[in-house]
PDB file of N, CA and C in Angstrom:
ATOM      1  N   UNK A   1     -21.119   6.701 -16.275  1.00  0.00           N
ATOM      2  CA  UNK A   1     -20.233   5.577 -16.064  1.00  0.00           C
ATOM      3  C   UNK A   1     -19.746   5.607 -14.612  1.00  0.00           C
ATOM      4  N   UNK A   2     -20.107   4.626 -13.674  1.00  0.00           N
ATOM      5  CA  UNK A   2     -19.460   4.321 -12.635  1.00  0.00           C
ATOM      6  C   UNK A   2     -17.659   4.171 -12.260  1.00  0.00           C
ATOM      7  N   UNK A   3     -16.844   4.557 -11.981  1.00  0.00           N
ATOM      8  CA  UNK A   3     -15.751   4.152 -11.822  1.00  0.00           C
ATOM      9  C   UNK A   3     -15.247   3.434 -10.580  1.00  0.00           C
ATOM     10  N   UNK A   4     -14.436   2.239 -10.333  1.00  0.00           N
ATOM     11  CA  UNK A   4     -14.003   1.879  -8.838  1.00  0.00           C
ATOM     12  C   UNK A   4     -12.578   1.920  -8.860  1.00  0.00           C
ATOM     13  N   UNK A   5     -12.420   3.019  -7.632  1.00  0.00           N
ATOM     14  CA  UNK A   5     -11.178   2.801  -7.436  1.00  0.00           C
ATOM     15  C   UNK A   5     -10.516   2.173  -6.182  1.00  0.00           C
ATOM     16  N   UNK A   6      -9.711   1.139  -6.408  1.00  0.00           N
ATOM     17  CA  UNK A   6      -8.903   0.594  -5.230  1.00  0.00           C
ATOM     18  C   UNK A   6      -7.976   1.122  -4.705  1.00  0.00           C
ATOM     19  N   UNK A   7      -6.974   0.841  -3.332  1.00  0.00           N
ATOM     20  CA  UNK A   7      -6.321   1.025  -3.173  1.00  0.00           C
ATOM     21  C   UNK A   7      -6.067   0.341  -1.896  1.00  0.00           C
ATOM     22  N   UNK A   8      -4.945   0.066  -1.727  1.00  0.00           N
ATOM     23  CA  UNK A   8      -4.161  -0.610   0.129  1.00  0.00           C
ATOM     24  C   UNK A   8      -3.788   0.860   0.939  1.00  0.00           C
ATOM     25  N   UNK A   9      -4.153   0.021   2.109  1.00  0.00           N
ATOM     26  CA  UNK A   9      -4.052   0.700   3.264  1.00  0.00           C
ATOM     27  C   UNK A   9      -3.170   0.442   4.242  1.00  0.00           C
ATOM     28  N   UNK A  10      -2.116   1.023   4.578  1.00  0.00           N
ATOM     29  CA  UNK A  10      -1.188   0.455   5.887  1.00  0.00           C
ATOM     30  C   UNK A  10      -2.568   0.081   7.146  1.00  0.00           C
ATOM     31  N   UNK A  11      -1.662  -1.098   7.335  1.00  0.00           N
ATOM     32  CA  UNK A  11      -2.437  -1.665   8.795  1.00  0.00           C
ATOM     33  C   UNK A  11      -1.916  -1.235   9.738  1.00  0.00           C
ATOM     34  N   UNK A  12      -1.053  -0.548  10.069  1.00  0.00           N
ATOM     35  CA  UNK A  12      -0.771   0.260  11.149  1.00  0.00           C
ATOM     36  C   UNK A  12      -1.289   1.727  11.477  1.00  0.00           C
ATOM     37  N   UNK A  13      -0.612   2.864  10.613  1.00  0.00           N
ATOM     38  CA  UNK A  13      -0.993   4.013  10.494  1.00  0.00           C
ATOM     39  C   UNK A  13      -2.252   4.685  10.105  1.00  0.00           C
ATOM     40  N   UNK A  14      -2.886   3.472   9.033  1.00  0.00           N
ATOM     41  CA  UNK A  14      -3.984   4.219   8.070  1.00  0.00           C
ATOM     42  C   UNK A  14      -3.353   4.892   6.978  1.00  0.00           C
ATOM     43  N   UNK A  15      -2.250   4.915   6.342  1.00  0.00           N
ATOM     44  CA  UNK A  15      -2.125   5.317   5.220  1.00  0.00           C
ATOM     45  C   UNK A  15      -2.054   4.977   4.364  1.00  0.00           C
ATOM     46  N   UNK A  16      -2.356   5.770   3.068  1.00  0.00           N
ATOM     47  CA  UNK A  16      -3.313   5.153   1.452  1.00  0.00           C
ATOM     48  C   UNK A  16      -2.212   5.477   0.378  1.00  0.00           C
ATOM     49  N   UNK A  17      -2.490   3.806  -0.174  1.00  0.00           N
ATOM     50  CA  UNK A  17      -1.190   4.076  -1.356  1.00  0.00           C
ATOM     51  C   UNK A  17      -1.951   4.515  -2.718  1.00  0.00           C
ATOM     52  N   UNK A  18      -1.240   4.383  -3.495  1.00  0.00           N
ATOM     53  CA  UNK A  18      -2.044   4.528  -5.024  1.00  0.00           C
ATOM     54  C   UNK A  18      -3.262   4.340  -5.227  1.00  0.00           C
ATOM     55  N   UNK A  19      -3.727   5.461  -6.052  1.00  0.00           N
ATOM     56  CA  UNK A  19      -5.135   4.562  -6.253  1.00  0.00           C
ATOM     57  C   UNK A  19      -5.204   3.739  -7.895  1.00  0.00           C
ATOM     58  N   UNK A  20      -5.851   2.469  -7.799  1.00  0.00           N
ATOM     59  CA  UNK A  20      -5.971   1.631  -8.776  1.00  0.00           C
ATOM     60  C   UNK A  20      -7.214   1.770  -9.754  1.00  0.00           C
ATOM     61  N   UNK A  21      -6.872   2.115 -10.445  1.00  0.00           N
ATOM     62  CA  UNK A  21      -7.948   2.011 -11.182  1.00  0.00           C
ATOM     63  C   UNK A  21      -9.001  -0.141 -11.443  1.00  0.00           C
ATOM     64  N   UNK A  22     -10.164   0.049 -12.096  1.00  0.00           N
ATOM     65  CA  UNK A  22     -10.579  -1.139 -12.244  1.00  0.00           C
ATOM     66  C   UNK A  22      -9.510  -2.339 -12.360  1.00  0.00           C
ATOM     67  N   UNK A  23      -8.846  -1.783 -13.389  1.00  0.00           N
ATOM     68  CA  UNK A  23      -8.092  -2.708 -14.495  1.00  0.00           C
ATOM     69  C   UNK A  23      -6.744  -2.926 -13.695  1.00  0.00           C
ATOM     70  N   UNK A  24      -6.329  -2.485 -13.103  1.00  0.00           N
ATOM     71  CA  UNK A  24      -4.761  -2.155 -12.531  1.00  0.00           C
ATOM     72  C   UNK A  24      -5.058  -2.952 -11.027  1.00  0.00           C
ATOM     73  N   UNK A  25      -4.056  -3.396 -10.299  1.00  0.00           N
ATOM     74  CA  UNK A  25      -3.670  -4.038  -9.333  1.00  0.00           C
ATOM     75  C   UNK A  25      -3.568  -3.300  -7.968  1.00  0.00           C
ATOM     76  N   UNK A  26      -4.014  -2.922  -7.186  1.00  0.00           N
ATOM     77  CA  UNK A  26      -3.312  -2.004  -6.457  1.00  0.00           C
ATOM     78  C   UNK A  26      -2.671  -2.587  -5.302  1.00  0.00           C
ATOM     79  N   UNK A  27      -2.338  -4.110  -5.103  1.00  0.00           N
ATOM     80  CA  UNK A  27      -1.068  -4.285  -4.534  1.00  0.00           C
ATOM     81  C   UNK A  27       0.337  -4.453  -5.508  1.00  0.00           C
ATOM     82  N   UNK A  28       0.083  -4.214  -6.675  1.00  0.00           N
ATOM     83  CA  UNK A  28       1.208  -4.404  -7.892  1.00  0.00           C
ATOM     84  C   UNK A  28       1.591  -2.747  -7.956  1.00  0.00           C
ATOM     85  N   UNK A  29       0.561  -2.087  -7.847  1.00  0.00           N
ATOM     86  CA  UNK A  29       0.875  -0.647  -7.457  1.00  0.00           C
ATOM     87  C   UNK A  29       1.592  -0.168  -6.543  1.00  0.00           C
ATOM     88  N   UNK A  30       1.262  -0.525  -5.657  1.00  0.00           N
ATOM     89  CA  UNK A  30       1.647  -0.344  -4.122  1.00  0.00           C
ATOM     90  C   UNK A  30       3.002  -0.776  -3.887  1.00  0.00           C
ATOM     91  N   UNK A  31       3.341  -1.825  -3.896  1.00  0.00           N
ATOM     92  CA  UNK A  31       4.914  -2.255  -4.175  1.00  0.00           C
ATOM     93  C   UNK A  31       5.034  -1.956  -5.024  1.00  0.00           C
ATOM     94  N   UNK A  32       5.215  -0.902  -6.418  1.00  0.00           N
ATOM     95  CA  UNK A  32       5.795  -0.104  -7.113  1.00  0.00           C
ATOM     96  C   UNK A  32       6.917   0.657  -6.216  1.00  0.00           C
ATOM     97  N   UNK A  33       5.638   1.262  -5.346  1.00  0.00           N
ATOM     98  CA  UNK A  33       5.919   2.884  -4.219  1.00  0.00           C
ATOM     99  C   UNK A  33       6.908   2.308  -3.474  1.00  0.00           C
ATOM    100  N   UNK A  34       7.016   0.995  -2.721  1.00  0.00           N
ATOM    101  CA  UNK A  34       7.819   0.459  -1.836  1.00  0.00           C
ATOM    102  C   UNK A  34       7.179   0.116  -0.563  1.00  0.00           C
ATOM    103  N   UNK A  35       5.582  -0.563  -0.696  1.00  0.00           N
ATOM    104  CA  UNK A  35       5.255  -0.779  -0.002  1.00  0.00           C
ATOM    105  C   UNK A  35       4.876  -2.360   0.231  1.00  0.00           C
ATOM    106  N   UNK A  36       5.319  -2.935   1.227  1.00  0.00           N
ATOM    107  CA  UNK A  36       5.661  -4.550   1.703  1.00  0.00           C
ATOM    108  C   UNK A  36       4.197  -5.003   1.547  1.00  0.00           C
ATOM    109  N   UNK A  37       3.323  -5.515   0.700  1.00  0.00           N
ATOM    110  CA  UNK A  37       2.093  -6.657   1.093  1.00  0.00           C
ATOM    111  C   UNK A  37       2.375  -8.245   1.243  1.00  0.00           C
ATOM    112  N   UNK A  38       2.429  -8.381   2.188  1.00  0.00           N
ATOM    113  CA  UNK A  38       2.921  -9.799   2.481  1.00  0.00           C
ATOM    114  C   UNK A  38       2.096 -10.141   3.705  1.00  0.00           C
ATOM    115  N   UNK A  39       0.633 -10.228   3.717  1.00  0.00           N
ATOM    116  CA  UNK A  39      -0.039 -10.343   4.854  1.00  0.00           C
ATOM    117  C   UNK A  39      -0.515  -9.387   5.568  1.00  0.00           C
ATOM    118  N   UNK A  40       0.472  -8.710   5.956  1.00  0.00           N
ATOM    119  CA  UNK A  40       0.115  -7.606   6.633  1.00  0.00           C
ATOM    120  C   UNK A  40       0.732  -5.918   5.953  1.00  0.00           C
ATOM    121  N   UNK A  41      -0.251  -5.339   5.569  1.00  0.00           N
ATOM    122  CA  UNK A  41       0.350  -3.997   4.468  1.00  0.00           C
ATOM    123  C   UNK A  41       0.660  -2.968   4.893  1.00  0.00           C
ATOM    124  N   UNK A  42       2.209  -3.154   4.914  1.00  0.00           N
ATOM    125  CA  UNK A  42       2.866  -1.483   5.329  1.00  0.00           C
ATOM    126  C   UNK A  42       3.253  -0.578   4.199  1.00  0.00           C
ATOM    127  N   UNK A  43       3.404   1.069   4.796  1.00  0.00           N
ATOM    128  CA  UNK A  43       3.739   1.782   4.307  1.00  0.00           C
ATOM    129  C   UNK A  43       5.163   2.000   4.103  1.00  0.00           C
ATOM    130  N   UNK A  44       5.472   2.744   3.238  1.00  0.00           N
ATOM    131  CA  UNK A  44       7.263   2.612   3.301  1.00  0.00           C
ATOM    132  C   UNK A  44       7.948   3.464   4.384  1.00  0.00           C
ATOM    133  N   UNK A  45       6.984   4.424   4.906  1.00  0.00           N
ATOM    134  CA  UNK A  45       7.322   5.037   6.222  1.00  0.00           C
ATOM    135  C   UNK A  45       6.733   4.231   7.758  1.00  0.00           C
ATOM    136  N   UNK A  46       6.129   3.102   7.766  1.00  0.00           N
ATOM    137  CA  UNK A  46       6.229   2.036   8.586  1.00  0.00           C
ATOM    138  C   UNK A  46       7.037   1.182   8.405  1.00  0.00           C
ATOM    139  N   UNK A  47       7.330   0.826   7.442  1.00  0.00           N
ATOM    140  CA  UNK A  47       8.903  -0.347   6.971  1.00  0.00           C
ATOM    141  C   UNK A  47      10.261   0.361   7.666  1.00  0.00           C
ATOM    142  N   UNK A  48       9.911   1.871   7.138  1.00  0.00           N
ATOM    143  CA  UNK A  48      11.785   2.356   7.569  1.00  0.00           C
ATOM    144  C   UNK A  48      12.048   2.240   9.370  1.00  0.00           C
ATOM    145  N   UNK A  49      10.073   2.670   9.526  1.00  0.00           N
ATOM    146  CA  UNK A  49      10.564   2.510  11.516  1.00  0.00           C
ATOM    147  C   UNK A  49      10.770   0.868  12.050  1.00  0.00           C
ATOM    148  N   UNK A  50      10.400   0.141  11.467  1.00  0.00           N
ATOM    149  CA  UNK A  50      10.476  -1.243  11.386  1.00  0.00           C
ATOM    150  C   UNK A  50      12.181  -1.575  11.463  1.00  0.00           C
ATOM    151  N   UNK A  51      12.754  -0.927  10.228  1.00  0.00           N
ATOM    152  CA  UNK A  51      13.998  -1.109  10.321  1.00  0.00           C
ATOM    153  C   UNK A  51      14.547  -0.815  10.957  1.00  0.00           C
ATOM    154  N   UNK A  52      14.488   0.318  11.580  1.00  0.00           N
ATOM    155  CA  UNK A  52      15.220   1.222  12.469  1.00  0.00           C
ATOM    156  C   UNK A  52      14.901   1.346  14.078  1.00  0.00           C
ATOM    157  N   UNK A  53      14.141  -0.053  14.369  1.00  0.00           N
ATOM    158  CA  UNK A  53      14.540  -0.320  15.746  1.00  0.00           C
ATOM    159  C   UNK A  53      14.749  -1.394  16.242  1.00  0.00           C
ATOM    160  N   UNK A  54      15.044  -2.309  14.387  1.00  0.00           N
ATOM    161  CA  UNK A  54      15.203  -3.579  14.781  1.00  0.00           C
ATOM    162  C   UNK A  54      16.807  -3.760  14.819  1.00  0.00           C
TER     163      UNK A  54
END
């Protein structure tokens, strides 16, 4: 049996959120963790520097 697993990637850093299985979402995943997909996909440790020099 083949399996695919997904997952988002910060567009900044390169870092990998959850992995999704077939069936599962992995931007519904991902903003579980606290990570923003709204176009462009950050990590929650790119969001906090985001905050913190705005």
């Amino acid at each position: 049996m083949i399996e695919i697993i997904k997952r988002c990637v910060c567009d900044r850093c390169g870092s990998c959120g959850p992995e999704a299985l077939e069936s599962e979402d992995p931007v519904t995943l991902a903003q579980a963790e606290g990570w923003r997909c709204d176009g462009e996909d950050l990590c929650p440790a790119c969001i906090a520097k985001d905050n913190s020099t705005a």
